[in-house]
PDB file of N, CA and C in Angstrom:
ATOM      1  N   UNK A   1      59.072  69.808 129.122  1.00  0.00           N
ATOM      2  CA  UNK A   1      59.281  68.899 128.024  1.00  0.00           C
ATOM      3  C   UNK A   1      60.448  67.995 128.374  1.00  0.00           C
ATOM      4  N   UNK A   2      60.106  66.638 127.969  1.00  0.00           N
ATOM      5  CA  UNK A   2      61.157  65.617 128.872  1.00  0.00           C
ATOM      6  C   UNK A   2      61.617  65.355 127.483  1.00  0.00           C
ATOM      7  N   UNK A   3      63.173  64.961 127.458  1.00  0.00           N
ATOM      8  CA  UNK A   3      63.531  64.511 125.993  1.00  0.00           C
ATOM      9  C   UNK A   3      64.629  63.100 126.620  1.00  0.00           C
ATOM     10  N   UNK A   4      64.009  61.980 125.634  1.00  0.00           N
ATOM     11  CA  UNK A   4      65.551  60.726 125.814  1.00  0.00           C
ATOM     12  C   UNK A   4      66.462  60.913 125.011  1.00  0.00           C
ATOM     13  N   UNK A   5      67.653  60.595 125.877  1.00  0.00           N
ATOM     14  CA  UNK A   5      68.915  60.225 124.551  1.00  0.00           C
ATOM     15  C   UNK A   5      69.139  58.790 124.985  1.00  0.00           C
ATOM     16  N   UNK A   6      68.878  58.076 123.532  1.00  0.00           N
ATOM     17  CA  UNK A   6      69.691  57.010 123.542  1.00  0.00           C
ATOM     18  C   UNK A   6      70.737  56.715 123.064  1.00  0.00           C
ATOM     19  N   UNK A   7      71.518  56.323 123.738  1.00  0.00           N
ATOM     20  CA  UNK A   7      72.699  55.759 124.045  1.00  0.00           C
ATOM     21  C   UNK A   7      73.090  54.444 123.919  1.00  0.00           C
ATOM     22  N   UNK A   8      73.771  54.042 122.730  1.00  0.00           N
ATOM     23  CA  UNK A   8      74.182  52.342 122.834  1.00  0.00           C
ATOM     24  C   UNK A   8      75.499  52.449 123.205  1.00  0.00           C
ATOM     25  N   UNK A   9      75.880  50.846 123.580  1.00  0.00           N
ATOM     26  CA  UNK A   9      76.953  50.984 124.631  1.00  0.00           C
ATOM     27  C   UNK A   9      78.260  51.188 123.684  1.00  0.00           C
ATOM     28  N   UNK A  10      78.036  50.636 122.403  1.00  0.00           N
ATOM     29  CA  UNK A  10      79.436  51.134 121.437  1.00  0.00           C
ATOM     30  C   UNK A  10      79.704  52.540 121.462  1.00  0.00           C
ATOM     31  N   UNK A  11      78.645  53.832 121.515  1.00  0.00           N
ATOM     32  CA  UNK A  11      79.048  55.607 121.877  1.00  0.00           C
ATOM     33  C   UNK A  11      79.564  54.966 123.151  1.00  0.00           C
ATOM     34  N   UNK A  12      79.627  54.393 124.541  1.00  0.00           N
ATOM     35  CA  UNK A  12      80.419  54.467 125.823  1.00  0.00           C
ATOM     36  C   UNK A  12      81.521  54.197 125.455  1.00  0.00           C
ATOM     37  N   UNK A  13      81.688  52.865 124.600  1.00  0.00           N
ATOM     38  CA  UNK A  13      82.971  52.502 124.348  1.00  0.00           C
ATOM     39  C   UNK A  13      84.026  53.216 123.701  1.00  0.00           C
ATOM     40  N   UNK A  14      83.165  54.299 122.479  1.00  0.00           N
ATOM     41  CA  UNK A  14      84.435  55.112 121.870  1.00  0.00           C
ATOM     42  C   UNK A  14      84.687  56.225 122.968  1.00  0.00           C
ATOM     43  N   UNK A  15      83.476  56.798 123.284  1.00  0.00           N
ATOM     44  CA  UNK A  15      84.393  57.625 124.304  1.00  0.00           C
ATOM     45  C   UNK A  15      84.789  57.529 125.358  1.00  0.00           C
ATOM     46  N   UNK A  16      84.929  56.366 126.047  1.00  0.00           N
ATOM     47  CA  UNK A  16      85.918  55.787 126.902  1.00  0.00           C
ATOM     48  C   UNK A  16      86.999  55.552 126.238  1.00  0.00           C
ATOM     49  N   UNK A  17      87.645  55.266 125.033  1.00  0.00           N
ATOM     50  CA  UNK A  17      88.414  54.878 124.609  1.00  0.00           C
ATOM     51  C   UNK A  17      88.987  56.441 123.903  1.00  0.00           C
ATOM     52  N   UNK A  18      87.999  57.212 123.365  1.00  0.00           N
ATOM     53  CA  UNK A  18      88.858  58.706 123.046  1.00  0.00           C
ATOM     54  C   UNK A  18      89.469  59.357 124.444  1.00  0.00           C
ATOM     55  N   UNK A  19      88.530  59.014 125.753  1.00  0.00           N
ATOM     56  CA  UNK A  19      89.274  59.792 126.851  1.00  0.00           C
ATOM     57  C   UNK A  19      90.629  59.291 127.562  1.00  0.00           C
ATOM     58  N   UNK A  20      90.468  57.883 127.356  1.00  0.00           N
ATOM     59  CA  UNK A  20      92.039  57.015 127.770  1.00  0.00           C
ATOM     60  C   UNK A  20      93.113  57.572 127.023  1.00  0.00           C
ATOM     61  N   UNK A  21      92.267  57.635 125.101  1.00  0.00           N
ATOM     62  CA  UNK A  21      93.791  58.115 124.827  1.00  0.00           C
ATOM     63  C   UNK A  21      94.034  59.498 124.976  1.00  0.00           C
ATOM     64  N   UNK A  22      93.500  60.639 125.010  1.00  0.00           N
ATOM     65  CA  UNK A  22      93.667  61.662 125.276  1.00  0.00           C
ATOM     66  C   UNK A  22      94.379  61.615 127.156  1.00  0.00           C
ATOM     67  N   UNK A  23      94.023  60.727 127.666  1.00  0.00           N
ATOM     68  CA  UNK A  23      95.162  60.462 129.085  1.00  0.00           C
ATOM     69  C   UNK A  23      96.524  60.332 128.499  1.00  0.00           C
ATOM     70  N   UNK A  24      96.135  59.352 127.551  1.00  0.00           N
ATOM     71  CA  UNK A  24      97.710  58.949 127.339  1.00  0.00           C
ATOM     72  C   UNK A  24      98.724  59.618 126.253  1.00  0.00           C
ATOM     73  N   UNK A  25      97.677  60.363 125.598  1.00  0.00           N
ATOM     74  CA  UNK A  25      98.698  61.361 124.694  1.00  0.00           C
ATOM     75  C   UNK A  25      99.231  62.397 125.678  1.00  0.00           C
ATOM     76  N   UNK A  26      98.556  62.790 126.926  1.00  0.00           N
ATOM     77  CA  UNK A  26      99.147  64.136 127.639  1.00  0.00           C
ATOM     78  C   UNK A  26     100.062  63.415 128.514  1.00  0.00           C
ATOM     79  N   UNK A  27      99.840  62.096 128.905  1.00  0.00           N
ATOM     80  CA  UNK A  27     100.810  61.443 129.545  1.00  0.00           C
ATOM     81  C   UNK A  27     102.389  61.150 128.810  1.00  0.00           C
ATOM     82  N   UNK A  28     102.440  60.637 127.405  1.00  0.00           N
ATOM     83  CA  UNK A  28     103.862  60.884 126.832  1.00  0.00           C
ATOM     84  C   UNK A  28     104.053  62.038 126.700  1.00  0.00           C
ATOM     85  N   UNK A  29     103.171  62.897 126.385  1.00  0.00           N
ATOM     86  CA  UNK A  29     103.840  64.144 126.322  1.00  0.00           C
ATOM     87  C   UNK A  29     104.869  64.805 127.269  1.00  0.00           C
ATOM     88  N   UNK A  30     103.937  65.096 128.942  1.00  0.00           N
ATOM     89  CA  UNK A  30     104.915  64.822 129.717  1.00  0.00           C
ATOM     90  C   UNK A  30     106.426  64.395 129.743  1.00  0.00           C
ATOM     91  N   UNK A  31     106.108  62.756 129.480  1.00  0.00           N
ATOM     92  CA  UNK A  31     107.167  62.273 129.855  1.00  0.00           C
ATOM     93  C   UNK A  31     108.381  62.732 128.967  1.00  0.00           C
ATOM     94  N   UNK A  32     107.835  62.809 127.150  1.00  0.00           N
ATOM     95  CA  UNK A  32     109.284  63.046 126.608  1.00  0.00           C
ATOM     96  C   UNK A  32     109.463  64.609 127.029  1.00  0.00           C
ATOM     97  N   UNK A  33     108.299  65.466 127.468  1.00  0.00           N
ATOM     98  CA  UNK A  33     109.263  67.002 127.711  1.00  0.00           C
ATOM     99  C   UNK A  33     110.331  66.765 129.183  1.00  0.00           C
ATOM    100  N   UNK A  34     110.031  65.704 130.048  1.00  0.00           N
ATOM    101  CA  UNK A  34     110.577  65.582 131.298  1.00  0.00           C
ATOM    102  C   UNK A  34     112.196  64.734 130.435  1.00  0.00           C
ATOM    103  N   UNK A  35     112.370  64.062 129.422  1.00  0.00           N
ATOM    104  CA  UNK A  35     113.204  63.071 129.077  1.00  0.00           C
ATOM    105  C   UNK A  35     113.339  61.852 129.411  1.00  0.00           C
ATOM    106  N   UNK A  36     112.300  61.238 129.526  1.00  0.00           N
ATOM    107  CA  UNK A  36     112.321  60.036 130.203  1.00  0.00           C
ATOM    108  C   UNK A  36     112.748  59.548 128.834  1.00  0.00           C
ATOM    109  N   UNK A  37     111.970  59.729 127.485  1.00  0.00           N
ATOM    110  CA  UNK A  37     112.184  58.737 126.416  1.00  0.00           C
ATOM    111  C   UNK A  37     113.328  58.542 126.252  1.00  0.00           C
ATOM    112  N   UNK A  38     114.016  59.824 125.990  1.00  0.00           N
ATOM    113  CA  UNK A  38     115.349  60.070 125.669  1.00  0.00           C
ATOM    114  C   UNK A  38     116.360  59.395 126.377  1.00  0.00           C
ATOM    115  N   UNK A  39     116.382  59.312 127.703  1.00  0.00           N
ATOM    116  CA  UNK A  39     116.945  58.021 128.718  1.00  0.00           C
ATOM    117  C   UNK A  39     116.938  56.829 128.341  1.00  0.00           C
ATOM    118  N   UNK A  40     115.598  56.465 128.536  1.00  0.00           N
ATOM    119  CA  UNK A  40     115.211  54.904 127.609  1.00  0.00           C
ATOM    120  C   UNK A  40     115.860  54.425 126.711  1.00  0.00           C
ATOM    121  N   UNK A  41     115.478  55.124 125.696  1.00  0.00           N
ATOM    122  CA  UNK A  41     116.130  55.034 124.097  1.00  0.00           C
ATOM    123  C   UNK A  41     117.694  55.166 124.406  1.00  0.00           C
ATOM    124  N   UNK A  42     118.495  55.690 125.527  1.00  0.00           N
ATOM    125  CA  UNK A  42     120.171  55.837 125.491  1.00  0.00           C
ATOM    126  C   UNK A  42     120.552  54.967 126.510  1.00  0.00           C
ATOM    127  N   UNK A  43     119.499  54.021 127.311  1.00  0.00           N
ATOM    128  CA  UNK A  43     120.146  53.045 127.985  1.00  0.00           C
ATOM    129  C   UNK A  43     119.183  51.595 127.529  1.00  0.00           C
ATOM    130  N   UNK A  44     119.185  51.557 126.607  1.00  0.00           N
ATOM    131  CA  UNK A  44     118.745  50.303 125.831  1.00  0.00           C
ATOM    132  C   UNK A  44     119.424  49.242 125.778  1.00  0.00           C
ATOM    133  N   UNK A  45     120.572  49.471 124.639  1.00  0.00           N
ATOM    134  CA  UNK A  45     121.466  49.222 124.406  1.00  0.00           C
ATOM    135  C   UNK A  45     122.975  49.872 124.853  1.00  0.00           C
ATOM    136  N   UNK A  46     124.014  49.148 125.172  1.00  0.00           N
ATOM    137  CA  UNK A  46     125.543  49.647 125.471  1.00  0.00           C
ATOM    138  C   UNK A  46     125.897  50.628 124.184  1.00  0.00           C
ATOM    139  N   UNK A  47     126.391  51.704 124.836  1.00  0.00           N
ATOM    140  CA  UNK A  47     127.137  52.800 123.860  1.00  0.00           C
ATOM    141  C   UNK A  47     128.298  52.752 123.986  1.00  0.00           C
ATOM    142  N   UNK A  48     128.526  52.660 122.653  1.00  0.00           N
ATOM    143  CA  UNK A  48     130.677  52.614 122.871  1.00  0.00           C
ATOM    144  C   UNK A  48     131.055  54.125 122.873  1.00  0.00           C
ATOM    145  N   UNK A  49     132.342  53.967 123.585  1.00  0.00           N
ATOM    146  CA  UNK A  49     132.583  55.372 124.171  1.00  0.00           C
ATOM    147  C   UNK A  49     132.962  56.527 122.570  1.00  0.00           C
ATOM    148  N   UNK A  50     133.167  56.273 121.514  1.00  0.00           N
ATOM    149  CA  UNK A  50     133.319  57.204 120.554  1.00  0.00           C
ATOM    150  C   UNK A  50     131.595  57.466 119.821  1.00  0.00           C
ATOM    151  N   UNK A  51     131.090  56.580 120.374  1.00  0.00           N
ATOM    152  CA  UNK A  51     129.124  57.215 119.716  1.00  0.00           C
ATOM    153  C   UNK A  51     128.892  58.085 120.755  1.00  0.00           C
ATOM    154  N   UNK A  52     129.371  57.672 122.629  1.00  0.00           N
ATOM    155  CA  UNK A  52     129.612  58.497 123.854  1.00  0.00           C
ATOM    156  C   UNK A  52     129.684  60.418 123.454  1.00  0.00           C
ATOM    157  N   UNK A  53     131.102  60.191 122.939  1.00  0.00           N
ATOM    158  CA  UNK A  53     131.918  61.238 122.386  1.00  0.00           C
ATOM    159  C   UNK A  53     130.857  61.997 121.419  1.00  0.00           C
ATOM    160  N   UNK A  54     130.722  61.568 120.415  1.00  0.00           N
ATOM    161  CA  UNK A  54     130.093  62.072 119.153  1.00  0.00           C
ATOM    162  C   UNK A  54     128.590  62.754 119.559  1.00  0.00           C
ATOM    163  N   UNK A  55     128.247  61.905 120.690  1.00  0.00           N
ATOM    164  CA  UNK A  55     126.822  62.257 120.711  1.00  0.00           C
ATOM    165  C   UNK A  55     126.980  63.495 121.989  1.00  0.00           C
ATOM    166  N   UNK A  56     127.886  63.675 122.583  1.00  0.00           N
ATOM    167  CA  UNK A  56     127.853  64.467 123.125  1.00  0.00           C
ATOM    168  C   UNK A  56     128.290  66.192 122.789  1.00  0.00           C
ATOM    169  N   UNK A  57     129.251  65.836 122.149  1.00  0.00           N
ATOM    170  CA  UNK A  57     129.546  66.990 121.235  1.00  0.00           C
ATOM    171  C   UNK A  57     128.366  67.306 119.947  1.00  0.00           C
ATOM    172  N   UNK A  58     127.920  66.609 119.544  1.00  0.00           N
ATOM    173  CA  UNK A  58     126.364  66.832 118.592  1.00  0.00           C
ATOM    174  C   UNK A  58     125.837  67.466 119.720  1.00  0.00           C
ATOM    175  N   UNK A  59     125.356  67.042 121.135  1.00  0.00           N
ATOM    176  CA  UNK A  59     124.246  68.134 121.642  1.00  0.00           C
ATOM    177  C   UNK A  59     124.827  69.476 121.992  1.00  0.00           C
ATOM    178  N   UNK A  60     126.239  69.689 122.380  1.00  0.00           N
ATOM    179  CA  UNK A  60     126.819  71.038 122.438  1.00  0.00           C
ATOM    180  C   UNK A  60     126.649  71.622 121.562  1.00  0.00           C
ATOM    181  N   UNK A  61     126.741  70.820 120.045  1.00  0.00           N
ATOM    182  CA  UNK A  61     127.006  72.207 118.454  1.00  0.00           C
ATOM    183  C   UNK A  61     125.467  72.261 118.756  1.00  0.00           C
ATOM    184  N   UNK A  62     124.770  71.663 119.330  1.00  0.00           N
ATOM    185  CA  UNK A  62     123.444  71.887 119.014  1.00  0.00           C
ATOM    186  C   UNK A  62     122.470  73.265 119.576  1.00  0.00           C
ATOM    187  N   UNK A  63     123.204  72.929 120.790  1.00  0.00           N
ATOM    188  CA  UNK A  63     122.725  74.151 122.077  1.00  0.00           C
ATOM    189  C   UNK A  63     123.280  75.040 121.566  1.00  0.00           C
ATOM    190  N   UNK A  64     124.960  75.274 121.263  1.00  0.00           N
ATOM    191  CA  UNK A  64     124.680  76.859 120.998  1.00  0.00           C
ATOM    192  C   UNK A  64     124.451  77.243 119.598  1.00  0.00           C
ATOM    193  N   UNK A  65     124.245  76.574 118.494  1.00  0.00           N
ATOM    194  CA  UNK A  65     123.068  76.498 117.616  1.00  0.00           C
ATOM    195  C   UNK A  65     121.833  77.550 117.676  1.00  0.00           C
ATOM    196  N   UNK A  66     121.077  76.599 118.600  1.00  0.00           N
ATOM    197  CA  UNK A  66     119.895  76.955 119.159  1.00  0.00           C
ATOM    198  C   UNK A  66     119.847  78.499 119.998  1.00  0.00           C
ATOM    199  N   UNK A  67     120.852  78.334 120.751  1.00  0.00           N
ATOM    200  CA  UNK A  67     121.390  79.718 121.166  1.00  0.00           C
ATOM    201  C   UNK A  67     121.104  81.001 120.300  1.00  0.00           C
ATOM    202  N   UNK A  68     122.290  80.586 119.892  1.00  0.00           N
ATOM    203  CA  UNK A  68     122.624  81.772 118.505  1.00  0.00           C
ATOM    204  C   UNK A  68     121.277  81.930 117.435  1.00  0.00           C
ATOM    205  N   UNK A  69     120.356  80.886 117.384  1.00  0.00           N
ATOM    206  CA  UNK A  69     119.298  81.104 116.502  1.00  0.00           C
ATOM    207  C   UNK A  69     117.945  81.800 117.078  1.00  0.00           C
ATOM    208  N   UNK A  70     117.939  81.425 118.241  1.00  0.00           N
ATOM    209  CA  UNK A  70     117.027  82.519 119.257  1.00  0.00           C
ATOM    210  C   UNK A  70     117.477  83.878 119.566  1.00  0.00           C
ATOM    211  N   UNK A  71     118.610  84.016 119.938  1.00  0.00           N
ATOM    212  CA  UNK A  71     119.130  85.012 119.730  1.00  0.00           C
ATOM    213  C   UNK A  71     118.750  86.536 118.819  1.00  0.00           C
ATOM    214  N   UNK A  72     118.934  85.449 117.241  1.00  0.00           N
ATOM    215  CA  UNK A  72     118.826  86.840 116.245  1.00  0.00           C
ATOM    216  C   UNK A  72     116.369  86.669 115.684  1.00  0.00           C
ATOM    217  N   UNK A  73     116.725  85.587 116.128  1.00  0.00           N
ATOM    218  CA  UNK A  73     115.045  85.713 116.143  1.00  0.00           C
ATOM    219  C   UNK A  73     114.396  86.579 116.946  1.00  0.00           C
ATOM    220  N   UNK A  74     115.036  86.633 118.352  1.00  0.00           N
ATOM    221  CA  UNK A  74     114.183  87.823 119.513  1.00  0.00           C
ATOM    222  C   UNK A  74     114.880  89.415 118.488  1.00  0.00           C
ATOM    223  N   UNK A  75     115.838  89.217 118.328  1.00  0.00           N
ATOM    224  CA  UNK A  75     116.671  90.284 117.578  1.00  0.00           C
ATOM    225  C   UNK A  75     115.484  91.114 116.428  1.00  0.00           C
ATOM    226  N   UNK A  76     115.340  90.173 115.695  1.00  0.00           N
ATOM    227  CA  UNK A  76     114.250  90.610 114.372  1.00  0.00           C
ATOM    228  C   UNK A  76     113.283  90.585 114.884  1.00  0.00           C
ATOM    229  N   UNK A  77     112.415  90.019 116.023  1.00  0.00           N
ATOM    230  CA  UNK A  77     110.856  90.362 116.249  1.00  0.00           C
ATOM    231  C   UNK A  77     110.802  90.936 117.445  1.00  0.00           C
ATOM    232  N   UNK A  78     111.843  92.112 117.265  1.00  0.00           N
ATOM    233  CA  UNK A  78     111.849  93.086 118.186  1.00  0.00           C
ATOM    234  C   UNK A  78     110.938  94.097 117.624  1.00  0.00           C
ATOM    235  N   UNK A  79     110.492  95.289 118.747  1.00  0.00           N
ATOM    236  CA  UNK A  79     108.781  96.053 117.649  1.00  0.00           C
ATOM    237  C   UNK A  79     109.109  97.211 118.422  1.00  0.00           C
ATOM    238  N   UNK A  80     108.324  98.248 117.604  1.00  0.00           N
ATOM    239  CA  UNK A  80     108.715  99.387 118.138  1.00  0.00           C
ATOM    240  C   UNK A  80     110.034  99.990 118.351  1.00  0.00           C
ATOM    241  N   UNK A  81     111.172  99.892 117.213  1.00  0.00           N
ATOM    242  CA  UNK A  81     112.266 100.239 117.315  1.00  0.00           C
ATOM    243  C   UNK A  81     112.375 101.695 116.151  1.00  0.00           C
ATOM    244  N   UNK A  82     113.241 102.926 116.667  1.00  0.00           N
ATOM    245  CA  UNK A  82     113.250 103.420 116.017  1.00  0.00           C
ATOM    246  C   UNK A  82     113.462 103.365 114.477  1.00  0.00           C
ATOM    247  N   UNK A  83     114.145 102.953 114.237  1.00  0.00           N
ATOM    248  CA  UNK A  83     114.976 102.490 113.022  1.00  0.00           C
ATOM    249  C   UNK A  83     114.940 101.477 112.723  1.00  0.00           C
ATOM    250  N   UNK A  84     114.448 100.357 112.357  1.00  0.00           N
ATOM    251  CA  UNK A  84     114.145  99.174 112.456  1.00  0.00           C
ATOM    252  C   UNK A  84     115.245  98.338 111.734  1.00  0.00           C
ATOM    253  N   UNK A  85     115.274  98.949 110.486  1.00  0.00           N
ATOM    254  CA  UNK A  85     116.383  98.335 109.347  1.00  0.00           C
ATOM    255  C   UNK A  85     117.347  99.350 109.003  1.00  0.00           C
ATOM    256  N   UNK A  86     118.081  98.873 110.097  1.00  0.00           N
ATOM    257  CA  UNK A  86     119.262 100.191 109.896  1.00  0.00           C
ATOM    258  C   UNK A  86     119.806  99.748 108.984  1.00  0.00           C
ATOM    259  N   UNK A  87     120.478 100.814 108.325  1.00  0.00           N
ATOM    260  CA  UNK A  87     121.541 100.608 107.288  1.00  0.00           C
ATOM    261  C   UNK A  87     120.821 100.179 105.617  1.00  0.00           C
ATOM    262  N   UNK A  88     119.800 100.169 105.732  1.00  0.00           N
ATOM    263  CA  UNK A  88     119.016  99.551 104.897  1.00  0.00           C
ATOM    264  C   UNK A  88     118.166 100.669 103.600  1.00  0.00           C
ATOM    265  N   UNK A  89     118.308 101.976 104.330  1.00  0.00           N
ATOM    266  CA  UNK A  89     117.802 102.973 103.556  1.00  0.00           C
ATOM    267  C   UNK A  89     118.437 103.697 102.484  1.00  0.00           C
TER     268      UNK A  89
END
């Protein structure tokens, strides 16, 4: 049994056009996990040295932030512990 599909050229066009962007969504993706955006966006424009300052100390409180918040997260979805909630009984 032989079967046609027809095909007009507007179905080529959307999915040529869904597969470009699906290139190009995995393509920024990439790039902002690599930091390219983040570069971009901080050499745009001249930074005066106290936004310099500020923005650099913002990503330190940030990291150990982040630190300290992973930290007690691995902490609590720890499994299989005897006692789980100590002090709690």
């Amino acid at each position: 049994m032989l079967m046609k599909a027809c095909v007009s050229s507007t179905d080529l066009d959307l999915m040529q056009f869904s597969v470009l962007s699906l290139q190009s969504l995995y393509t920024k993706r990439i790039m902002s996990k690599e930091g390219l955006f983040e570069r971009y966006r901080l050499t745009r424009f001249y930074e005066k040295p106290y936004q310099t300052r500020r923005r650099i100390n913002y990503e330190k409180a940030k990291a150990i932030y982040n630190e300290d918040m992973n930290r007690k997260i691995q902490f609590v979805m720890r499994k299989n512990r005897h006692d789980p909630w100590v002090g709690c009984a």
